[in-house]
PDB file of N, CA and C in Angstrom:
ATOM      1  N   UNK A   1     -15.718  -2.503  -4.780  1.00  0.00           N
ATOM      2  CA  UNK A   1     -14.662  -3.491  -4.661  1.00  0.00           C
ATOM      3  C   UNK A   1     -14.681  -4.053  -3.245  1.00  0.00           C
ATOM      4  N   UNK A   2     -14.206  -5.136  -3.138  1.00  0.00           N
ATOM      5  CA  UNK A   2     -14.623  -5.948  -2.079  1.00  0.00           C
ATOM      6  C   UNK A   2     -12.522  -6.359  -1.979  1.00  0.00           C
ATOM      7  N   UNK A   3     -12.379  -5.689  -0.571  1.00  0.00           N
ATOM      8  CA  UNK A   3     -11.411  -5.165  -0.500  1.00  0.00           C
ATOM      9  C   UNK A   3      -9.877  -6.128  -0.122  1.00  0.00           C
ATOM     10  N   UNK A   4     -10.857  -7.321   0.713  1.00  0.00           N
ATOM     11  CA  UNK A   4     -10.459  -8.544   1.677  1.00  0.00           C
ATOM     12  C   UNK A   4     -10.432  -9.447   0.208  1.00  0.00           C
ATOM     13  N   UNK A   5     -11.688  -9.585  -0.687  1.00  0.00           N
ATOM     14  CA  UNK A   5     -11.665 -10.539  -1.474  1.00  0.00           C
ATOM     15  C   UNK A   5     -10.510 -10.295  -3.019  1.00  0.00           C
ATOM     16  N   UNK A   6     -10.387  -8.828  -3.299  1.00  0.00           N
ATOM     17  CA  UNK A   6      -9.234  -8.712  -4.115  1.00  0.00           C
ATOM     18  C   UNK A   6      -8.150  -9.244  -3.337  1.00  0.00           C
ATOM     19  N   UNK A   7      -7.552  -8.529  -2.050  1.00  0.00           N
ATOM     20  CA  UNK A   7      -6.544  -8.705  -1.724  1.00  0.00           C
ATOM     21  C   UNK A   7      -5.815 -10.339  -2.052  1.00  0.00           C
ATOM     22  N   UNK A   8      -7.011 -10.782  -1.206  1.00  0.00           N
ATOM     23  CA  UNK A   8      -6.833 -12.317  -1.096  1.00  0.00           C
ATOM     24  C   UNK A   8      -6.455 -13.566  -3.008  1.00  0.00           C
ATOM     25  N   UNK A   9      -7.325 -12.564  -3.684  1.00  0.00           N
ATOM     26  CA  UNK A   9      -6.881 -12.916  -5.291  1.00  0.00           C
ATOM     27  C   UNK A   9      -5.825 -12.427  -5.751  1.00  0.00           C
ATOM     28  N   UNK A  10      -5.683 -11.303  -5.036  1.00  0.00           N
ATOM     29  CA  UNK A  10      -4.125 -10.520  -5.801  1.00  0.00           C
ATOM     30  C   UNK A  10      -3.118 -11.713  -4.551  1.00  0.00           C
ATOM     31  N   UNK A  11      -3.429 -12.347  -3.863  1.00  0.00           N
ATOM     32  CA  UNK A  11      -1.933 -12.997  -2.717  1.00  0.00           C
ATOM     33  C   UNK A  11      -2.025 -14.425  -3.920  1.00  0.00           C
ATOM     34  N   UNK A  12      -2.917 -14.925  -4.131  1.00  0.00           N
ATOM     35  CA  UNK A  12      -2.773 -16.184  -4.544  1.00  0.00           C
ATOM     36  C   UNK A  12      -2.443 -16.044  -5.587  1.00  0.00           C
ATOM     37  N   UNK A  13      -2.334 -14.869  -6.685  1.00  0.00           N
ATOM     38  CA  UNK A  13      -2.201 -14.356  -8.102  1.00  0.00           C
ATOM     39  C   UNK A  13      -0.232 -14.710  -7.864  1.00  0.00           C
ATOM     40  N   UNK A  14      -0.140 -13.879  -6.881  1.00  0.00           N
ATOM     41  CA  UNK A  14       1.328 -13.578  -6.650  1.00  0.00           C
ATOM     42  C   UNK A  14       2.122 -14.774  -6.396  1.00  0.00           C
ATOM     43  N   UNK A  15       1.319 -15.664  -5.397  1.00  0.00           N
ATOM     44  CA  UNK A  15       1.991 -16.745  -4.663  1.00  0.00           C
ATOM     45  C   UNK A  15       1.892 -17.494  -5.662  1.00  0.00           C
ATOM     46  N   UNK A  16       1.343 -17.810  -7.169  1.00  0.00           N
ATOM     47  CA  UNK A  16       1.535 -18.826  -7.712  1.00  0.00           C
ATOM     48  C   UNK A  16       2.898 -18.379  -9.145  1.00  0.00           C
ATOM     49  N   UNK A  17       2.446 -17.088  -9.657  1.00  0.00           N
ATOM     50  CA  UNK A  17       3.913 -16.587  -9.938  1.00  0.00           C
ATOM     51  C   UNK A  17       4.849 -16.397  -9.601  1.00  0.00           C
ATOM     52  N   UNK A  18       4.855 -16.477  -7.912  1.00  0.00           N
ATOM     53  CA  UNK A  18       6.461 -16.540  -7.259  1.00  0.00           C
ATOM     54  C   UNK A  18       7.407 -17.771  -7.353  1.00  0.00           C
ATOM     55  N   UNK A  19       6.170 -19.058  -7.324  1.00  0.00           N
ATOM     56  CA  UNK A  19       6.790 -20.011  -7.705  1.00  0.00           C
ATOM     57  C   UNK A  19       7.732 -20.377  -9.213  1.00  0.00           C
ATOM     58  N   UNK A  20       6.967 -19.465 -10.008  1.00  0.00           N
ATOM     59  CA  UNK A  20       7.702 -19.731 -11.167  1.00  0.00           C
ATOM     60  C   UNK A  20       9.331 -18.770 -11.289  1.00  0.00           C
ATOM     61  N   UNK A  21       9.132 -17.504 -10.660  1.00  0.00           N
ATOM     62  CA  UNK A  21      10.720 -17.270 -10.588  1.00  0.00           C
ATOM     63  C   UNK A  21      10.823 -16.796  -8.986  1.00  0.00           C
ATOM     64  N   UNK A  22      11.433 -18.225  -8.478  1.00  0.00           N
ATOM     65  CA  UNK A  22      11.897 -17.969  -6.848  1.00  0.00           C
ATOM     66  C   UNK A  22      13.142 -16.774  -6.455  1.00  0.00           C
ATOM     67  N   UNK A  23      14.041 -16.760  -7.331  1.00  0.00           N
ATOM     68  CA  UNK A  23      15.374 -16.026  -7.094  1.00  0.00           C
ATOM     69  C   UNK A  23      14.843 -14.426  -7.442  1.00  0.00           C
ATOM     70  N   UNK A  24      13.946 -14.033  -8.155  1.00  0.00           N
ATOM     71  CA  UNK A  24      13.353 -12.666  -7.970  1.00  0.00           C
ATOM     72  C   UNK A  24      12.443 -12.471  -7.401  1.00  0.00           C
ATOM     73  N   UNK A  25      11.684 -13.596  -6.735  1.00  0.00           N
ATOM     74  CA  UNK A  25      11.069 -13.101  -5.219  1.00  0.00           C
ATOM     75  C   UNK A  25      11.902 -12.982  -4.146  1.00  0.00           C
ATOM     76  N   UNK A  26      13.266 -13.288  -4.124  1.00  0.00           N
ATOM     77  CA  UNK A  26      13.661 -13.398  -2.963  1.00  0.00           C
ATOM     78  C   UNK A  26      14.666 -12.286  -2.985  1.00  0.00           C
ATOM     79  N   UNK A  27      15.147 -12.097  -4.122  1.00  0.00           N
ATOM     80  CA  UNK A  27      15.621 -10.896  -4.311  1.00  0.00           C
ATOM     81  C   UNK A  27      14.623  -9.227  -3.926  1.00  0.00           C
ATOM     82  N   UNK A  28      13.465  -9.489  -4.438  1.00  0.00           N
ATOM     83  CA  UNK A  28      12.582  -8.442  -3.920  1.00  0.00           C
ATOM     84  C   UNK A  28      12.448  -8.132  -2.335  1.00  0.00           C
ATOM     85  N   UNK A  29      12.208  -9.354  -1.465  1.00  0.00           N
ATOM     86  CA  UNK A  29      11.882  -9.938  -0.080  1.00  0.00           C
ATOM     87  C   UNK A  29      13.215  -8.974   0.532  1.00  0.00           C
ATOM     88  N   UNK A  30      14.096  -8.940   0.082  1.00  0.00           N
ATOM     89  CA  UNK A  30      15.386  -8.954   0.628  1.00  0.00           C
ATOM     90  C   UNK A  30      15.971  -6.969   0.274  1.00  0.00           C
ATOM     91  N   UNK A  31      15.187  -6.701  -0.752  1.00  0.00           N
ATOM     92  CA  UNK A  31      15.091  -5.289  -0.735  1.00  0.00           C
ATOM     93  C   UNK A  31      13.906  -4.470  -0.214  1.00  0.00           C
ATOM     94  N   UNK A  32      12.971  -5.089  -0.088  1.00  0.00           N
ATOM     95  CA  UNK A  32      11.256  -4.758   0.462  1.00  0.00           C
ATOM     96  C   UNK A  32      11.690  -4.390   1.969  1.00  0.00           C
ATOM     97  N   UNK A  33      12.643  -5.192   2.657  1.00  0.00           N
ATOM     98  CA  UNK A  33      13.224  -5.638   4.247  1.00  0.00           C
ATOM     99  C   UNK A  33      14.146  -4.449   4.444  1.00  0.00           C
ATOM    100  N   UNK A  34      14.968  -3.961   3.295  1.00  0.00           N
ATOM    101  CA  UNK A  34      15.902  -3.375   3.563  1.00  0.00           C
ATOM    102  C   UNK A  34      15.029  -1.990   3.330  1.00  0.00           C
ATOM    103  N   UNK A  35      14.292  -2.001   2.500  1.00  0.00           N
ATOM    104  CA  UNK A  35      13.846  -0.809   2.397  1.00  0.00           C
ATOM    105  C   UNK A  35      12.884   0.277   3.754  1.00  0.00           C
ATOM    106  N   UNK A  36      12.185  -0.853   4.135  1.00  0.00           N
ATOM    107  CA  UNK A  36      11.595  -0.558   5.454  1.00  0.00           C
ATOM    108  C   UNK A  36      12.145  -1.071   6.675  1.00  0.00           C
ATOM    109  N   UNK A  37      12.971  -0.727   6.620  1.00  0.00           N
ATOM    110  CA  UNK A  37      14.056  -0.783   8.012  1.00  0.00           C
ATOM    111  C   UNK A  37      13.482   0.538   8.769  1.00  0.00           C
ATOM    112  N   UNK A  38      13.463   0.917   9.762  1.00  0.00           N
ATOM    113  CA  UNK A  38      13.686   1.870  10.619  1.00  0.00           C
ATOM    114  C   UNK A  38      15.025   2.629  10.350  1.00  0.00           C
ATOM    115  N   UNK A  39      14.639   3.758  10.394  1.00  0.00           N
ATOM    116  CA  UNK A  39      16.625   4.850  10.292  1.00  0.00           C
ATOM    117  C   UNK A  39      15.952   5.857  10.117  1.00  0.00           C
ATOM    118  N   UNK A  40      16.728   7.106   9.457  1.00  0.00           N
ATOM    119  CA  UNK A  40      16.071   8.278   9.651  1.00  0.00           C
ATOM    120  C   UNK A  40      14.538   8.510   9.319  1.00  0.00           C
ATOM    121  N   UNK A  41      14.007   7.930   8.643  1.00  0.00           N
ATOM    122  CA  UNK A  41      12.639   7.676   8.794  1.00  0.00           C
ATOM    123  C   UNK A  41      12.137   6.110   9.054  1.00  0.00           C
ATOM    124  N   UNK A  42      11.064   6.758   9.518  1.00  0.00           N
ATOM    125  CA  UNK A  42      10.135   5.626  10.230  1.00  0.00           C
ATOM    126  C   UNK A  42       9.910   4.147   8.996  1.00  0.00           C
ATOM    127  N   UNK A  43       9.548   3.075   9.659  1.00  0.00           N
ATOM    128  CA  UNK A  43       8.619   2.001   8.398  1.00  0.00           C
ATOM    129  C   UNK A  43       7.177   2.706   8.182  1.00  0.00           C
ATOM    130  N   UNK A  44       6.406   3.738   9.488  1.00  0.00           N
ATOM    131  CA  UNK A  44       5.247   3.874   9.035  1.00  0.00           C
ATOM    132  C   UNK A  44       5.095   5.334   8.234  1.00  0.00           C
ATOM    133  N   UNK A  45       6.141   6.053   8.146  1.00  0.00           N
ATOM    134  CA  UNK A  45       6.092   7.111   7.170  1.00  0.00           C
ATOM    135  C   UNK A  45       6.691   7.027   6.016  1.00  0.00           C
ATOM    136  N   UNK A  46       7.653   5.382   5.440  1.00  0.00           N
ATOM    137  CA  UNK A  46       7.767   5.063   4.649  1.00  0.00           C
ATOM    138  C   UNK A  46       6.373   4.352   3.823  1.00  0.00           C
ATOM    139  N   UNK A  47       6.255   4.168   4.824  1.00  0.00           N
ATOM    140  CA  UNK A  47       4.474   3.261   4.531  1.00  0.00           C
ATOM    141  C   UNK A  47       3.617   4.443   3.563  1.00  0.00           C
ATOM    142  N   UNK A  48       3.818   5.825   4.331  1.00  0.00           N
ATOM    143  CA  UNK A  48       3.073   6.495   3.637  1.00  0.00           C
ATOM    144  C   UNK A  48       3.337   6.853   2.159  1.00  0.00           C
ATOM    145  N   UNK A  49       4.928   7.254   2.245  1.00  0.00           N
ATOM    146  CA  UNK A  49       5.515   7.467   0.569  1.00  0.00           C
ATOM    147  C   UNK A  49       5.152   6.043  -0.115  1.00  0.00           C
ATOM    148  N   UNK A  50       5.175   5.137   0.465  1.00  0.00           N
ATOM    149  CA  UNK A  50       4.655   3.729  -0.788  1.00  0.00           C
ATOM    150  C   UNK A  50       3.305   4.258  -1.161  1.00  0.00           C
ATOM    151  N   UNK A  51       2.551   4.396  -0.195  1.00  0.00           N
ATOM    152  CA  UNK A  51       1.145   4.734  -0.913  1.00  0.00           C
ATOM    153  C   UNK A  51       0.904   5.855  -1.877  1.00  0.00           C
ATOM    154  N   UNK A  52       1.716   7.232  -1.662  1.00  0.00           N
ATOM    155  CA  UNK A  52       1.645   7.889  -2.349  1.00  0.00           C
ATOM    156  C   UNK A  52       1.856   7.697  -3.398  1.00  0.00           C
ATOM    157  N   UNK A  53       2.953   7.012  -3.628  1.00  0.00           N
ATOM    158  CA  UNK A  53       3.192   6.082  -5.098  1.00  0.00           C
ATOM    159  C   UNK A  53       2.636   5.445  -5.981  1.00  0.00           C
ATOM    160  N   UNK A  54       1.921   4.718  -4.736  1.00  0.00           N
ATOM    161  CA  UNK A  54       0.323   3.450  -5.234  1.00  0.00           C
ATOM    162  C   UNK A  54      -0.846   4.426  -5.753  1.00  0.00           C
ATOM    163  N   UNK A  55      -1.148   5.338  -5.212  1.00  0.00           N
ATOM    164  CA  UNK A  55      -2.155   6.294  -5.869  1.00  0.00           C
ATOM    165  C   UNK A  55      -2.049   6.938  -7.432  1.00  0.00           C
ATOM    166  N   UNK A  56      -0.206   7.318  -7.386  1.00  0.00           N
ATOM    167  CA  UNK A  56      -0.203   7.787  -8.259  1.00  0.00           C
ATOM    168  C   UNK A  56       0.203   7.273  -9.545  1.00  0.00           C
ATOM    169  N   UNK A  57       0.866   5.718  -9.495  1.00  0.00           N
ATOM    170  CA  UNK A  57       0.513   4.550 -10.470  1.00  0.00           C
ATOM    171  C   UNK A  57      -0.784   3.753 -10.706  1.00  0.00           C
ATOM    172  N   UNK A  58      -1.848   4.222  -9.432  1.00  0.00           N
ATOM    173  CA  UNK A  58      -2.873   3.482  -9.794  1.00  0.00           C
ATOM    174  C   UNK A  58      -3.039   2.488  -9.591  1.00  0.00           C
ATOM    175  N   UNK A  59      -2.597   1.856  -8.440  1.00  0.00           N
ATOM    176  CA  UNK A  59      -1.961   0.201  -8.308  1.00  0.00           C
ATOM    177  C   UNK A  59      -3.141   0.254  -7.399  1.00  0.00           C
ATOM    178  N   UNK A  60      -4.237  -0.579  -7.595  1.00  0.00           N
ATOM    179  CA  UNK A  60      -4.749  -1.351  -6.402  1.00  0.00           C
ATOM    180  C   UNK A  60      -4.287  -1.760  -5.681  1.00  0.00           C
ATOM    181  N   UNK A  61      -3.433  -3.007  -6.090  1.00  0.00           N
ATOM    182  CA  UNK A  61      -2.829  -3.607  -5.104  1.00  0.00           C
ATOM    183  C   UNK A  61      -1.729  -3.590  -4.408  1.00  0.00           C
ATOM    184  N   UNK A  62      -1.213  -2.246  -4.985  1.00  0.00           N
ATOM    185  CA  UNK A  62      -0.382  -1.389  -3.971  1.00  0.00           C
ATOM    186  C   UNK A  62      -0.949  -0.618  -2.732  1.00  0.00           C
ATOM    187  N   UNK A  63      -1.971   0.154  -3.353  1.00  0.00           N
ATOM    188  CA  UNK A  63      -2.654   0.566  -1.985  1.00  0.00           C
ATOM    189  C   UNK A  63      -3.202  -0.525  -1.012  1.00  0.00           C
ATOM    190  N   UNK A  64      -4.131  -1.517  -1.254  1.00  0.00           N
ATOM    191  CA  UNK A  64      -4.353  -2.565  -0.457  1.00  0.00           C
ATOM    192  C   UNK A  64      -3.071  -2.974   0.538  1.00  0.00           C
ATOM    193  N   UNK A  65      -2.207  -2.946  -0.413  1.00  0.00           N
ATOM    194  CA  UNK A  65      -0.989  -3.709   1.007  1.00  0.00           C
ATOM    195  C   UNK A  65      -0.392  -3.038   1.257  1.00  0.00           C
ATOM    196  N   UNK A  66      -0.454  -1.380   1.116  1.00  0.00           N
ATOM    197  CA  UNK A  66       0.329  -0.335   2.084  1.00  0.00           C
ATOM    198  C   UNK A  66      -0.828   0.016   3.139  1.00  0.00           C
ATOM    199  N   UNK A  67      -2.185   0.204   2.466  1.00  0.00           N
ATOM    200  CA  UNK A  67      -2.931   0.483   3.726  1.00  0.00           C
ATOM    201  C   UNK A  67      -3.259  -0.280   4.747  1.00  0.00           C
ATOM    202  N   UNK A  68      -3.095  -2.181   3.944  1.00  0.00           N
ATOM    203  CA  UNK A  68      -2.738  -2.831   5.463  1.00  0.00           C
ATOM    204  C   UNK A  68      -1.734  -2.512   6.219  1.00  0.00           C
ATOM    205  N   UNK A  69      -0.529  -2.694   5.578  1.00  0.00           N
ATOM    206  CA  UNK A  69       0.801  -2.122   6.582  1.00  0.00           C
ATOM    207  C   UNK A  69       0.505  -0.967   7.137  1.00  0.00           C
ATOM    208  N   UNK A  70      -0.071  -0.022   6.705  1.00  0.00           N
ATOM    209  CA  UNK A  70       0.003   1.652   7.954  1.00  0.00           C
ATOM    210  C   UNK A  70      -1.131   1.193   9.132  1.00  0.00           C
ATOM    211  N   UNK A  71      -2.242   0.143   8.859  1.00  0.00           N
ATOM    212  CA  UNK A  71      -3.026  -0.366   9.211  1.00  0.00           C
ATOM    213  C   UNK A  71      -2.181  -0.869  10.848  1.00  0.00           C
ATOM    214  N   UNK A  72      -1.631  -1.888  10.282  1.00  0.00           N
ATOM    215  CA  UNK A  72      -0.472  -2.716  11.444  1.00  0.00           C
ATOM    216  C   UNK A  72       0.456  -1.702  12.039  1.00  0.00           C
ATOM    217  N   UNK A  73       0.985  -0.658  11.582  1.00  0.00           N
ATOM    218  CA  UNK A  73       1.444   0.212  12.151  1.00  0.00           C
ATOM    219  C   UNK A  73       0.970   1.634  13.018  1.00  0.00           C
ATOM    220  N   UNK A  74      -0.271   1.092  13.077  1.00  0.00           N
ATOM    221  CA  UNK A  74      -1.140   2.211  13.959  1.00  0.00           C
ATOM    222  C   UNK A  74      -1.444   3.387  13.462  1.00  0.00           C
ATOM    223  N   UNK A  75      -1.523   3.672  12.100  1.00  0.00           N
ATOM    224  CA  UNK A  75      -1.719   4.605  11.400  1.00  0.00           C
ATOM    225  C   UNK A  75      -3.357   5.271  11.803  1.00  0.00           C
ATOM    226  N   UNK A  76      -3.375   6.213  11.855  1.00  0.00           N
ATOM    227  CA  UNK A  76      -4.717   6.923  12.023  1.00  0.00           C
ATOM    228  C   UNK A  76      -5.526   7.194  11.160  1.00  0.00           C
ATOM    229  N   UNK A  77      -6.733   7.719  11.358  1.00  0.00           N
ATOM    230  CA  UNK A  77      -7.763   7.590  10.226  1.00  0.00           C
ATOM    231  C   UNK A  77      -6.861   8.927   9.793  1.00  0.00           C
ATOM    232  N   UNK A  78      -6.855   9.404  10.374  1.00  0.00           N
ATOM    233  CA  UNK A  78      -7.216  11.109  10.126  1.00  0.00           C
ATOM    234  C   UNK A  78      -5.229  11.351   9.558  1.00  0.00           C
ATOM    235  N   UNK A  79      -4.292  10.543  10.192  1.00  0.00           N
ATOM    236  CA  UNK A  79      -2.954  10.646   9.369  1.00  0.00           C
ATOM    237  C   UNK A  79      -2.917  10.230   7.956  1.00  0.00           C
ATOM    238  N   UNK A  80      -3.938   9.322   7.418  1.00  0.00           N
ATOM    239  CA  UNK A  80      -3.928   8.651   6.856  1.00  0.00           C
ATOM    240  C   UNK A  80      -4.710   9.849   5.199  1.00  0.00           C
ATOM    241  N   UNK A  81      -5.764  10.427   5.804  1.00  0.00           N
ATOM    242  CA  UNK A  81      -6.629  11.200   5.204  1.00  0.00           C
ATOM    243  C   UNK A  81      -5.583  12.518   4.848  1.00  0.00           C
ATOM    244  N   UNK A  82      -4.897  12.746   5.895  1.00  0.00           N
ATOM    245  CA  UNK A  82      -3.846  13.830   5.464  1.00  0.00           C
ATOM    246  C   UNK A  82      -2.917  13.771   4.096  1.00  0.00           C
ATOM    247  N   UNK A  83      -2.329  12.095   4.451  1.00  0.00           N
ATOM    248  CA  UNK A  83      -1.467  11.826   3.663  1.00  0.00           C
ATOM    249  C   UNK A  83      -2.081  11.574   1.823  1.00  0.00           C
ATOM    250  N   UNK A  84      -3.437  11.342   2.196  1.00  0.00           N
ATOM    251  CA  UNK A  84      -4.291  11.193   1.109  1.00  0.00           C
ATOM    252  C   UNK A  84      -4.941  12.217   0.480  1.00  0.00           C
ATOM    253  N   UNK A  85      -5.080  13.643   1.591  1.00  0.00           N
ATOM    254  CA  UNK A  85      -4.608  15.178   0.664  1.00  0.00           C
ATOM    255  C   UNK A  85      -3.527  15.440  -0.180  1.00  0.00           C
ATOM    256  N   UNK A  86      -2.478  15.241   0.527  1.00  0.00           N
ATOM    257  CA  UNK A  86      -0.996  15.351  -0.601  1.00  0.00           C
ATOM    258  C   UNK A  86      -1.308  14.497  -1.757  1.00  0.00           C
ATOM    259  N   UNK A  87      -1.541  13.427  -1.706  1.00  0.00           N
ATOM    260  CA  UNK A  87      -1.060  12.477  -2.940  1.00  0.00           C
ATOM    261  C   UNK A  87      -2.467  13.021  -4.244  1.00  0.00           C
ATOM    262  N   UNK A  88      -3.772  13.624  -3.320  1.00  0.00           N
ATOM    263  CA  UNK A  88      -4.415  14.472  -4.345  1.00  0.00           C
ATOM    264  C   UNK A  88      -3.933  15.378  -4.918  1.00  0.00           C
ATOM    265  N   UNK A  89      -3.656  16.265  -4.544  1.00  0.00           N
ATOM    266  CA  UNK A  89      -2.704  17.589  -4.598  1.00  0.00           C
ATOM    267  C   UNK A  89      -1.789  17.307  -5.463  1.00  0.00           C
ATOM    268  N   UNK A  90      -1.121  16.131  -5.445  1.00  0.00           N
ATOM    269  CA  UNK A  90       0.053  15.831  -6.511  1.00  0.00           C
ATOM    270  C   UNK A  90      -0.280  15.428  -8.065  1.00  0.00           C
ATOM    271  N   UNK A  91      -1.639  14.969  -7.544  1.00  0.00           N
ATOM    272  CA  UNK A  91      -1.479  13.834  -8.568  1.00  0.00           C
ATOM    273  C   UNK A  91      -3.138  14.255  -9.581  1.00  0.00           C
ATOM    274  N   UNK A  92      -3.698  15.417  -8.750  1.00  0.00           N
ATOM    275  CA  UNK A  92      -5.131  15.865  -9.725  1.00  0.00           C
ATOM    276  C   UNK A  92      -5.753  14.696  -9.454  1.00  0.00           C
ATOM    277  N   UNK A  93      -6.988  15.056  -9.895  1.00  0.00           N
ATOM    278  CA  UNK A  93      -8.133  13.950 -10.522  1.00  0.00           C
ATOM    279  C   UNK A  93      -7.879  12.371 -10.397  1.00  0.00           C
ATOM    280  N   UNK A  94      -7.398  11.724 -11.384  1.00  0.00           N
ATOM    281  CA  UNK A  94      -7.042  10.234 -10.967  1.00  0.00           C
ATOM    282  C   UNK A  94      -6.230   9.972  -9.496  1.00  0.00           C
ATOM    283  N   UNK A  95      -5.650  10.776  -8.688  1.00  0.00           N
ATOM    284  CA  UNK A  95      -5.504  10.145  -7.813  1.00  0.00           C
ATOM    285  C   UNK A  95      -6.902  10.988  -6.475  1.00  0.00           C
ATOM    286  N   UNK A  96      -7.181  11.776  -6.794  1.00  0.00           N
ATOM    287  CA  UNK A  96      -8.562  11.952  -6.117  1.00  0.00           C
ATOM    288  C   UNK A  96      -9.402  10.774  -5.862  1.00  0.00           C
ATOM    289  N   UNK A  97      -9.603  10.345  -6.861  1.00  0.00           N
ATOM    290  CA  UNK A  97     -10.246   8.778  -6.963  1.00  0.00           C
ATOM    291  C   UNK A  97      -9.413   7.747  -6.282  1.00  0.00           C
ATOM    292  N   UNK A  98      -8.380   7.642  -6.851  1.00  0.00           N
ATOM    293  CA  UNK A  98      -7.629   6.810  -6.099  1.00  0.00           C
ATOM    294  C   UNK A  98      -7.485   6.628  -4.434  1.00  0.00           C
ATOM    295  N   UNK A  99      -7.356   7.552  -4.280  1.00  0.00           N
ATOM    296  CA  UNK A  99      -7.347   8.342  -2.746  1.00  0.00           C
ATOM    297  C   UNK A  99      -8.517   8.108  -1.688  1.00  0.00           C
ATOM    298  N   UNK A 100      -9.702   7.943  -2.644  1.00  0.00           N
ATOM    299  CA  UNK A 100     -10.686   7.930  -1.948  1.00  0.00           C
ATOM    300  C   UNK A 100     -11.154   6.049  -1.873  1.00  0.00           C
ATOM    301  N   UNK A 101     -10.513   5.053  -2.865  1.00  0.00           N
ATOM    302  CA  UNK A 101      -9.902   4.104  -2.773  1.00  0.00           C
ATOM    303  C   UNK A 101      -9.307   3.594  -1.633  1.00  0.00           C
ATOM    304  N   UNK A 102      -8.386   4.191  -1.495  1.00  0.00           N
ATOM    305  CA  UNK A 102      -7.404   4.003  -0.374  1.00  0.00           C
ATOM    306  C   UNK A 102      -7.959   4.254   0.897  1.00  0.00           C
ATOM    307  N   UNK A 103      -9.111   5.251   1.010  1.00  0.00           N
ATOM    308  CA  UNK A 103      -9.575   5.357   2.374  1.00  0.00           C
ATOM    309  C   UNK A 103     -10.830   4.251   2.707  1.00  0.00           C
ATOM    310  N   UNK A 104     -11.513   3.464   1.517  1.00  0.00           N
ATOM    311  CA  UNK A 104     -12.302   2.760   1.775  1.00  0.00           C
ATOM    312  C   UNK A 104     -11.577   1.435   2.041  1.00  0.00           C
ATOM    313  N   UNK A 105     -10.474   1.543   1.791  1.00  0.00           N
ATOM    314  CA  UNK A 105      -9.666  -0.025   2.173  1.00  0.00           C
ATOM    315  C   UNK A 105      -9.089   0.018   3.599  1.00  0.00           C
ATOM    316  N   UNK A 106      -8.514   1.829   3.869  1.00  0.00           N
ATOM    317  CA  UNK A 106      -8.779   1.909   5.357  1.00  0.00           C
ATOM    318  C   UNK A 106      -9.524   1.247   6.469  1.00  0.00           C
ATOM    319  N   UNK A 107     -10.555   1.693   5.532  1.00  0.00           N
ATOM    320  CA  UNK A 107     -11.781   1.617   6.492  1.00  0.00           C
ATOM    321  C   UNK A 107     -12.495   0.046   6.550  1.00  0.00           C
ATOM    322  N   UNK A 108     -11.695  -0.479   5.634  1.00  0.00           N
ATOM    323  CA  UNK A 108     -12.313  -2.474   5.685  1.00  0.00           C
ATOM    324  C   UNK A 108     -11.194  -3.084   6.309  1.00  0.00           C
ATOM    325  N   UNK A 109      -9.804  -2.309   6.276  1.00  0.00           N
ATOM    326  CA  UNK A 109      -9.149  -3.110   6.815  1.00  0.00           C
ATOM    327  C   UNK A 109      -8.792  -2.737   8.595  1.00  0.00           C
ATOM    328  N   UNK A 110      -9.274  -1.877   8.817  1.00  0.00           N
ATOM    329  CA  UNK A 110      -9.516  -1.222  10.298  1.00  0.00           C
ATOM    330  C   UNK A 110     -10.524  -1.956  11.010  1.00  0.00           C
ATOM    331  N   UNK A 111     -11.729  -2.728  10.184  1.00  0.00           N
ATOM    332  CA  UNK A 111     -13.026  -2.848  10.870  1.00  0.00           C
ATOM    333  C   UNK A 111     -12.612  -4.476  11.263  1.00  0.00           C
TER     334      UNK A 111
END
């Protein structure tokens, strides 16, 4: 998978269905904001529970745009690989794969 070129199909996928219902994109925008606020936990260790999530629904394009965000948030290879033990551990086999997903998008969106 070519990691830049999904992403970029999954933004224009989105951006042309947002147009069709504006008031539940903006409704999302407006809980996405609230959700990653800073408070007792961080945006970048919330960053991590999104991904764990994304692994364990299987969402490509969930992992793609959490591992950019931990990406922008200075996330480490090696925090990142940790956090991608647990979500194995949780989740068996399909997210093993998944996981290892997530570290190659790391690693395209780091370079």
């Amino acid at each position: 998978m070519d990691w830049k070129d999904f992403m970029a199909e999954t933004e224009a996928n989105i951006g042309a269905f947002s147009k069709e219902v504006p008031e539940t994109v903006r409704g999302f925008g407006i809980m996405g904001k609230a959700a990653k606020t800073d408070g007792a936990l961080s945006e970048k260790t919330k960053e991590f529970i999104a991904l764990g999530i994304a692994i364990a629904t299987r969402c490509d394009s969930c992992i793609g745009f959490h591992v950019r965000s931990l990406v922008r948030l200075g996330a480490t290879r090696d925090e990142l690989c940790e956090a991608l033990a647990m979500a194995t551990y949780m989740g068996g086999g399909p997210s093993y794969a998944y996981s290892a997903k997530a570290l190659k998008a790391f690693d395209v969106f780091s370079a």
